[in-house]
C-alpha atoms as a PDB file:
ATOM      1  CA  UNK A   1      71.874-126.756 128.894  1.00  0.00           C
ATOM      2  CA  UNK A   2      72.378-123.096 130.016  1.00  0.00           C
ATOM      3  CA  UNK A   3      69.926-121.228 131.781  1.00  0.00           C
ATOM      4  CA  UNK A   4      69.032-117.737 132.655  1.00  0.00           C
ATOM      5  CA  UNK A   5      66.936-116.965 135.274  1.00  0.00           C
ATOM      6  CA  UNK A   6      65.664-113.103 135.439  1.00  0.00           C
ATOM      7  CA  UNK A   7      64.071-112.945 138.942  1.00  0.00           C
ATOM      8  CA  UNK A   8      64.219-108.662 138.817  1.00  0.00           C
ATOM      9  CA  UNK A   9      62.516-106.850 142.120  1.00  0.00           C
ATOM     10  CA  UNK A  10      60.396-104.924 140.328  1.00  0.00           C
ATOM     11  CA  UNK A  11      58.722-108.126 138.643  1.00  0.00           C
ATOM     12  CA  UNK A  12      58.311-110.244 142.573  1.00  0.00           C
ATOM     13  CA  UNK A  13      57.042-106.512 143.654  1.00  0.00           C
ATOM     14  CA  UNK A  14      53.724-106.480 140.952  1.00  0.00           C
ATOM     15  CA  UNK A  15      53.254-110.180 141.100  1.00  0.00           C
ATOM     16  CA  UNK A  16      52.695-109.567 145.048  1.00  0.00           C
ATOM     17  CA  UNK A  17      50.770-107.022 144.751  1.00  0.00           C
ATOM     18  CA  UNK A  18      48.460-108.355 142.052  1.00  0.00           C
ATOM     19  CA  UNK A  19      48.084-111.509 144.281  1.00  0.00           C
ATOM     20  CA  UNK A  20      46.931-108.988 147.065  1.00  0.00           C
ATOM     21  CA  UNK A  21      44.603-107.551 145.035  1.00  0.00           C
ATOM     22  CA  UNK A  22      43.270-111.038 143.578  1.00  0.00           C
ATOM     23  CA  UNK A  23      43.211-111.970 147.464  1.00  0.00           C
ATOM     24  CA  UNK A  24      41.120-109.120 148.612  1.00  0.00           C
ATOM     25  CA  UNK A  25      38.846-109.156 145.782  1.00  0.00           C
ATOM     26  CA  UNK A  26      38.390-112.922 146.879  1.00  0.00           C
ATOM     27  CA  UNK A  27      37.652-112.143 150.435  1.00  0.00           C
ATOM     28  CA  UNK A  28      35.133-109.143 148.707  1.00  0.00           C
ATOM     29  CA  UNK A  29      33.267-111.017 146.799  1.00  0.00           C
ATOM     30  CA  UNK A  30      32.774-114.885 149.002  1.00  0.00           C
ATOM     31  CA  UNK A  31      33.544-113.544 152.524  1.00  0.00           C
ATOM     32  CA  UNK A  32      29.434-112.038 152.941  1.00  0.00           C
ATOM     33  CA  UNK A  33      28.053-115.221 151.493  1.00  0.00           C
ATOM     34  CA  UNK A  34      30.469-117.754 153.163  1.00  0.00           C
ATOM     35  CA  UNK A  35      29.096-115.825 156.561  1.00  0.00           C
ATOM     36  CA  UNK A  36      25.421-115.831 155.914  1.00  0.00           C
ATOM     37  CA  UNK A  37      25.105-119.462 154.387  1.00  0.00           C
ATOM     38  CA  UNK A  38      27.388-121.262 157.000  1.00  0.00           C
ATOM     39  CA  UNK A  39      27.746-119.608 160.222  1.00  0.00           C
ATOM     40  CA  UNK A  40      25.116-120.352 162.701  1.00  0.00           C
ATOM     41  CA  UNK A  41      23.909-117.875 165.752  1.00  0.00           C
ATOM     42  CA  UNK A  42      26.580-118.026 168.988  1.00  0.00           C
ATOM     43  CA  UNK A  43      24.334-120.184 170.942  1.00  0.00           C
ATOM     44  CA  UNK A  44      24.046-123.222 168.566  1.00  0.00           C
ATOM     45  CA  UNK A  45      26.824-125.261 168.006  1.00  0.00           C
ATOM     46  CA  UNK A  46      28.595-125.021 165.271  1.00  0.00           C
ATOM     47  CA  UNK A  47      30.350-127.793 163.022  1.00  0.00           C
ATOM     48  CA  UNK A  48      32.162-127.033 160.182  1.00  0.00           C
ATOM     49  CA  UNK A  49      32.141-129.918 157.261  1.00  0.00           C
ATOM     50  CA  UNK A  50      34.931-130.771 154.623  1.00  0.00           C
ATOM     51  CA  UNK A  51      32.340-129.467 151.867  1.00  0.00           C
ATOM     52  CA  UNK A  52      31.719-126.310 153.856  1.00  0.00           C
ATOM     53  CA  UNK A  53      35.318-125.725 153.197  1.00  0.00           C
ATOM     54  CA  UNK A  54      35.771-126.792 149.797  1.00  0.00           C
ATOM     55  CA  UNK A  55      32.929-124.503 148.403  1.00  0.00           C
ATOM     56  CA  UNK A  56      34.729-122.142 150.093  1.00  0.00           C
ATOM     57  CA  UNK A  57      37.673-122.376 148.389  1.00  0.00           C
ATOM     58  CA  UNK A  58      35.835-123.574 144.711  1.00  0.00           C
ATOM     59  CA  UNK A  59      37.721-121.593 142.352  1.00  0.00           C
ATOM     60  CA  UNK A  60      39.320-124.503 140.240  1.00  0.00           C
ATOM     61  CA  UNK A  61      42.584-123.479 139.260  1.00  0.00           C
ATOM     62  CA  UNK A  62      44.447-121.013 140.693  1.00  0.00           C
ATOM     63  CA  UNK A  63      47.590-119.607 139.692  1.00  0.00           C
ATOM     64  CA  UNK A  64      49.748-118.478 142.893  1.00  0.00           C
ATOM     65  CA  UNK A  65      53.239-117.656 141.159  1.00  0.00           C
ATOM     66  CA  UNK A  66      54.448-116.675 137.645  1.00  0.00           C
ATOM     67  CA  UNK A  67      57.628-115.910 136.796  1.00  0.00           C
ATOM     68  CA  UNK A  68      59.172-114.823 133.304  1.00  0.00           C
ATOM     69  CA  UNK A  69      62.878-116.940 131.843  1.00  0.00           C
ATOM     70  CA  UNK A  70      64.891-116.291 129.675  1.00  0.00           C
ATOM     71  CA  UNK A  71      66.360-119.798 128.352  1.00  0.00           C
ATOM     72  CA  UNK A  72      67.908-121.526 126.150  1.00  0.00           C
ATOM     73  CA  UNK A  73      66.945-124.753 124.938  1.00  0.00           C
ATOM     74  CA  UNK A  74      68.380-127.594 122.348  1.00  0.00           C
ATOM     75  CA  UNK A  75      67.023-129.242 119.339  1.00  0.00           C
ATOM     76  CA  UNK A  76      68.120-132.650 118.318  1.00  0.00           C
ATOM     77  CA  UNK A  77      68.168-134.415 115.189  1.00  0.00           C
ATOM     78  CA  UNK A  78      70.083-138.123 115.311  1.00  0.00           C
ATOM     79  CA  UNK A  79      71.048-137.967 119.127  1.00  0.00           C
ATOM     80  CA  UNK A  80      73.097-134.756 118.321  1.00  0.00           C
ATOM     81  CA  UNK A  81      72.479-131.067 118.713  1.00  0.00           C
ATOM     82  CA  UNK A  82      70.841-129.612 115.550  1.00  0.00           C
ATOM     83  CA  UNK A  83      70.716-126.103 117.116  1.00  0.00           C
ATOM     84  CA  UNK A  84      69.955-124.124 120.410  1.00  0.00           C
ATOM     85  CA  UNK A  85      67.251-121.776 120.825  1.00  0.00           C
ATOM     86  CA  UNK A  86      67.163-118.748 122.516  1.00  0.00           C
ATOM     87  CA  UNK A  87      63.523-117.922 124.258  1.00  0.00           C
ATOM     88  CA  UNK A  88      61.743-115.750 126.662  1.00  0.00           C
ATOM     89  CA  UNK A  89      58.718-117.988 128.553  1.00  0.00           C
ATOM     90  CA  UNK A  90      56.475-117.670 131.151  1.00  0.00           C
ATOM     91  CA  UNK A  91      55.971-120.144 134.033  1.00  0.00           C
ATOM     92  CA  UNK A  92      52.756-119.885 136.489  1.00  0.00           C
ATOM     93  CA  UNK A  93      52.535-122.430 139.229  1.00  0.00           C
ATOM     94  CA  UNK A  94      49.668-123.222 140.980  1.00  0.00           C
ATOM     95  CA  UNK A  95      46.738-126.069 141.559  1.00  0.00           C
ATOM     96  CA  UNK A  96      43.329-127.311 141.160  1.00  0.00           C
ATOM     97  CA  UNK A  97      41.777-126.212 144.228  1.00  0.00           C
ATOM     98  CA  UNK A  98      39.258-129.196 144.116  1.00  0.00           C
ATOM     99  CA  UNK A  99      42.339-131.071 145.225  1.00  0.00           C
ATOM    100  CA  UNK A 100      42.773-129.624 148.068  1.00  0.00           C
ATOM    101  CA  UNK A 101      42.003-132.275 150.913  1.00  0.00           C
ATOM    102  CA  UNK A 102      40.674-131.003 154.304  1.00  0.00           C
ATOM    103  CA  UNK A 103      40.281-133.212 157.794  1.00  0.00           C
ATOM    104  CA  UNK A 104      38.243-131.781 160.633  1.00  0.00           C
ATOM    105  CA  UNK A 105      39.011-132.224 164.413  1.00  0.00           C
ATOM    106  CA  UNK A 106      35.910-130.624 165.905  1.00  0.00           C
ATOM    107  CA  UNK A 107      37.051-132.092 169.326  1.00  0.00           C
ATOM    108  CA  UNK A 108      40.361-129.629 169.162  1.00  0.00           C
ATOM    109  CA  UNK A 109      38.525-127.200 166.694  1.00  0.00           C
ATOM    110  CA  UNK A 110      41.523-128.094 164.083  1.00  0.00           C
ATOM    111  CA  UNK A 111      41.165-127.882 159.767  1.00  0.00           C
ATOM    112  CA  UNK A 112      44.291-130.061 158.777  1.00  0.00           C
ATOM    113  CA  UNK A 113      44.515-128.498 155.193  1.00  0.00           C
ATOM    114  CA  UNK A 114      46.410-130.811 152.680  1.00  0.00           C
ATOM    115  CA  UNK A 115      47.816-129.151 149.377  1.00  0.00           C
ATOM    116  CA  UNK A 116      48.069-131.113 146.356  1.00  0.00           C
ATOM    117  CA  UNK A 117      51.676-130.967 144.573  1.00  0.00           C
ATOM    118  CA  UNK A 118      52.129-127.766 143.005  1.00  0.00           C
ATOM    119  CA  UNK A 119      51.855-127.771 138.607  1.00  0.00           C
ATOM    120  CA  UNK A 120      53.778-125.725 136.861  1.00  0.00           C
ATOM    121  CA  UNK A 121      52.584-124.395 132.979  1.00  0.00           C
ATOM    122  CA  UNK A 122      54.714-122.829 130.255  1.00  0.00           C
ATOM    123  CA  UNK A 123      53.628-120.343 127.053  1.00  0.00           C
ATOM    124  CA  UNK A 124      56.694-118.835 124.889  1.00  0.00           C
ATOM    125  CA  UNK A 125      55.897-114.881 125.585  1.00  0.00           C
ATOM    126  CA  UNK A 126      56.636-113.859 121.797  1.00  0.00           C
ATOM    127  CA  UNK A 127      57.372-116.413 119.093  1.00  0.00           C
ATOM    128  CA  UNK A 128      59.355-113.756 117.158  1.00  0.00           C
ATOM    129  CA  UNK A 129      61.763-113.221 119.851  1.00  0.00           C
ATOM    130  CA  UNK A 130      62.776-117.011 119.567  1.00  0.00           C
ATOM    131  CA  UNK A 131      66.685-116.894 118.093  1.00  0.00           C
ATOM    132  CA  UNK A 132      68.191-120.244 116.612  1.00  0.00           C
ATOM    133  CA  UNK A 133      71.743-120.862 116.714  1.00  0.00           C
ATOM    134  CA  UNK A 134      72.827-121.299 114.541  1.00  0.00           C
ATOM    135  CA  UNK A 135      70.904-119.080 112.565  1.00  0.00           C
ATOM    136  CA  UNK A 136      70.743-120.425 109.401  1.00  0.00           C
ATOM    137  CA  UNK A 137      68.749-123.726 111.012  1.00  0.00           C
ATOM    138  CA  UNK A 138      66.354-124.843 109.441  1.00  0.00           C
ATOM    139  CA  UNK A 139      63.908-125.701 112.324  1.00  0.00           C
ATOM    140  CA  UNK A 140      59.984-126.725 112.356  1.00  0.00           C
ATOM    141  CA  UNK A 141      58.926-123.738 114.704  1.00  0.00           C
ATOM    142  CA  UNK A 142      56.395-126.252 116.760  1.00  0.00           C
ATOM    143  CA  UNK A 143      59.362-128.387 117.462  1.00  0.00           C
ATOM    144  CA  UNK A 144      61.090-125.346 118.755  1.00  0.00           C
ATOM    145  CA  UNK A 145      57.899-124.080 120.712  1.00  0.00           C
ATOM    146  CA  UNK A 146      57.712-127.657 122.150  1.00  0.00           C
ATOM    147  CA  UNK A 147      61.345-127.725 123.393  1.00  0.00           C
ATOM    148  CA  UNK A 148      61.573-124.001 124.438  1.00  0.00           C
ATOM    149  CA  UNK A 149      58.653-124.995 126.925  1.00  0.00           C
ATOM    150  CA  UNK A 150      59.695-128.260 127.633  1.00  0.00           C
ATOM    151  CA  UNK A 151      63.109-126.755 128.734  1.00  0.00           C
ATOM    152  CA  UNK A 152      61.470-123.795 131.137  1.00  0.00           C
ATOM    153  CA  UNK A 153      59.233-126.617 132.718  1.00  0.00           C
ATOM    154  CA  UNK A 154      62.034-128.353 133.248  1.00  0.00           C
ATOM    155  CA  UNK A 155      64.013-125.745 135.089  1.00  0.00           C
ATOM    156  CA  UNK A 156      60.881-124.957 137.262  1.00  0.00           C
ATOM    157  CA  UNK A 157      60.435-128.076 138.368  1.00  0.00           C
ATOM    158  CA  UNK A 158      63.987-127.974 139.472  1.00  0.00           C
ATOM    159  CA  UNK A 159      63.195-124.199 141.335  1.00  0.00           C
ATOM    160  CA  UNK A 160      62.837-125.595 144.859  1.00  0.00           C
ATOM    161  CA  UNK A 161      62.909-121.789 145.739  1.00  0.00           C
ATOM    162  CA  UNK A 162      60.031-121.487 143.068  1.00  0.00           C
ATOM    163  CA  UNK A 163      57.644-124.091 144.594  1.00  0.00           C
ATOM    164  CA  UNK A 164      58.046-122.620 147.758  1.00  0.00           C
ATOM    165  CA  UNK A 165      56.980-119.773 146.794  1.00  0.00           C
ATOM    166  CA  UNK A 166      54.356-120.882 145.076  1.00  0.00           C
ATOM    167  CA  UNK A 167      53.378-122.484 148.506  1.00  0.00           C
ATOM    168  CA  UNK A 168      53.072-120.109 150.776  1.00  0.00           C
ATOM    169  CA  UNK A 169      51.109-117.900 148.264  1.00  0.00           C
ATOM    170  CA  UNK A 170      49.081-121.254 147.975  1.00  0.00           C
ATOM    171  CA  UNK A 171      48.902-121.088 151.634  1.00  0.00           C
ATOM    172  CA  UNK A 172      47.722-117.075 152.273  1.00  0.00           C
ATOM    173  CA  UNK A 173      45.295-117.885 149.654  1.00  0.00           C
ATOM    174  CA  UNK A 174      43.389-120.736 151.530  1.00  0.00           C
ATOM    175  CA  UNK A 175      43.772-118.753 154.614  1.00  0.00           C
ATOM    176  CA  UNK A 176      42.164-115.431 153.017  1.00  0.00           C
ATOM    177  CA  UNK A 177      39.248-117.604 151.298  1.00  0.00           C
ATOM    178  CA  UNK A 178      38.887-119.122 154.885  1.00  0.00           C
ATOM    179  CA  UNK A 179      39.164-116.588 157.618  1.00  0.00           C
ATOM    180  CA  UNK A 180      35.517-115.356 157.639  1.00  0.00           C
ATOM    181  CA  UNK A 181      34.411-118.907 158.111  1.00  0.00           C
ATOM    182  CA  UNK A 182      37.089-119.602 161.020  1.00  0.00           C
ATOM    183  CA  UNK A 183      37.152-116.392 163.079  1.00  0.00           C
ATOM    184  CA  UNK A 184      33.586-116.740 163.534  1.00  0.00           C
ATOM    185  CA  UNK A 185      33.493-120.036 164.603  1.00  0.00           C
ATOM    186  CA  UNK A 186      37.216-120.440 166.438  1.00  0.00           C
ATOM    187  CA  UNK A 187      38.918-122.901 164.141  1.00  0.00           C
ATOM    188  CA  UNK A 188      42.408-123.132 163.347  1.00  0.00           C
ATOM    189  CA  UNK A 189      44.505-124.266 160.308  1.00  0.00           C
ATOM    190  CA  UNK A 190      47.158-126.726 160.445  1.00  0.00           C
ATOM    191  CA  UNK A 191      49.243-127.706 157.172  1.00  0.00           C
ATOM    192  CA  UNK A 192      49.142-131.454 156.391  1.00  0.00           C
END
């Protein structure tokens, strides 16, 4: 199968900022109430519970990376190839936040944060742009859908450049959502 990926500057430039912007409107909107509900007066002690931390970061899924590819897949009829397919798809990866695992070590004041696997998800941008070849096939256009997105998820999941990505957005996310909650009380994070 051949594969184009179109990874342009401009495209990594907006999808970083728009993550900034979904980060500090994040940090806008929880950061007061995560302070008032769960951080106790500087003479109490304080401990900090897996819960605390999970309705902290309770946003079900979140999307951390999307990137747009331009592919081509293959239809099959009788083992052999009936046609390819030329598409333009998007791919967002990202996870279920109520996945995310945390372990406490009040002793060393350490949050062990554990990241489920990232997911990746596929839509065909424009059905109309989708180009058989050869172009006289006749093709059943859910079959070509199916294999247009089948073939981008495919190449994601083989992006090991992609998922890292996707990571360490992953990773600034959970540390956003959780730094009012840990520079108050003098916790750190720790990647599991």
């Amino acid at each position: 199968m051949s594969y184009k990926r179109n990874y342009s500057v401009i495209t990594k430039s907006i999808i970083l900022i728009m993550l900034f912007i979904v980060l500090i409107t994040l940090i806008n909107f929880w950061g007061p109430d995560i302070y008032n509900n769960f951080i106790m007066p500087k003479n109490e002690p304080v401990i900090i519970t897996s819960s605390m931390l999970e309705d902290a970061v309770n946003i079900s899924k979140l999307s951390t990376a999307k990137y747009k590819y331009n592919g081509i897949a293959q239809l099959y009829e009788n083992e052999k190839v009936k046609c390819n397919v030329k598409y333009n798809a998007e791919v967002k990866a990202g996870i279920d936040m109520k996945d995310i695992a945390f372990n406490i070590n009040d002793a060393d004041k350490i949050i062990t944060v554990t990241l489920p696997e990232i997911q990746f998800s596929s839509y065909i941008i424009d059905q109309n742009s989708l180009s058989f070849i050869p172009s006289d096939s006749k093709v059943d256009l859910k079959a070509a859908i199916a294999a247009c997105e089948k073939d981008s998820l495919d190449e994601a999941n083989k992006s090991k450049d992609l998922k890292n990505a996707a990571e360490e957005n992953l990773k600034q996310t959970i540390r956003a959502l959780l730094y009012p909650l840990l520079e108050t009380t003098g916790y750190t994070i720790q990647w599991g």
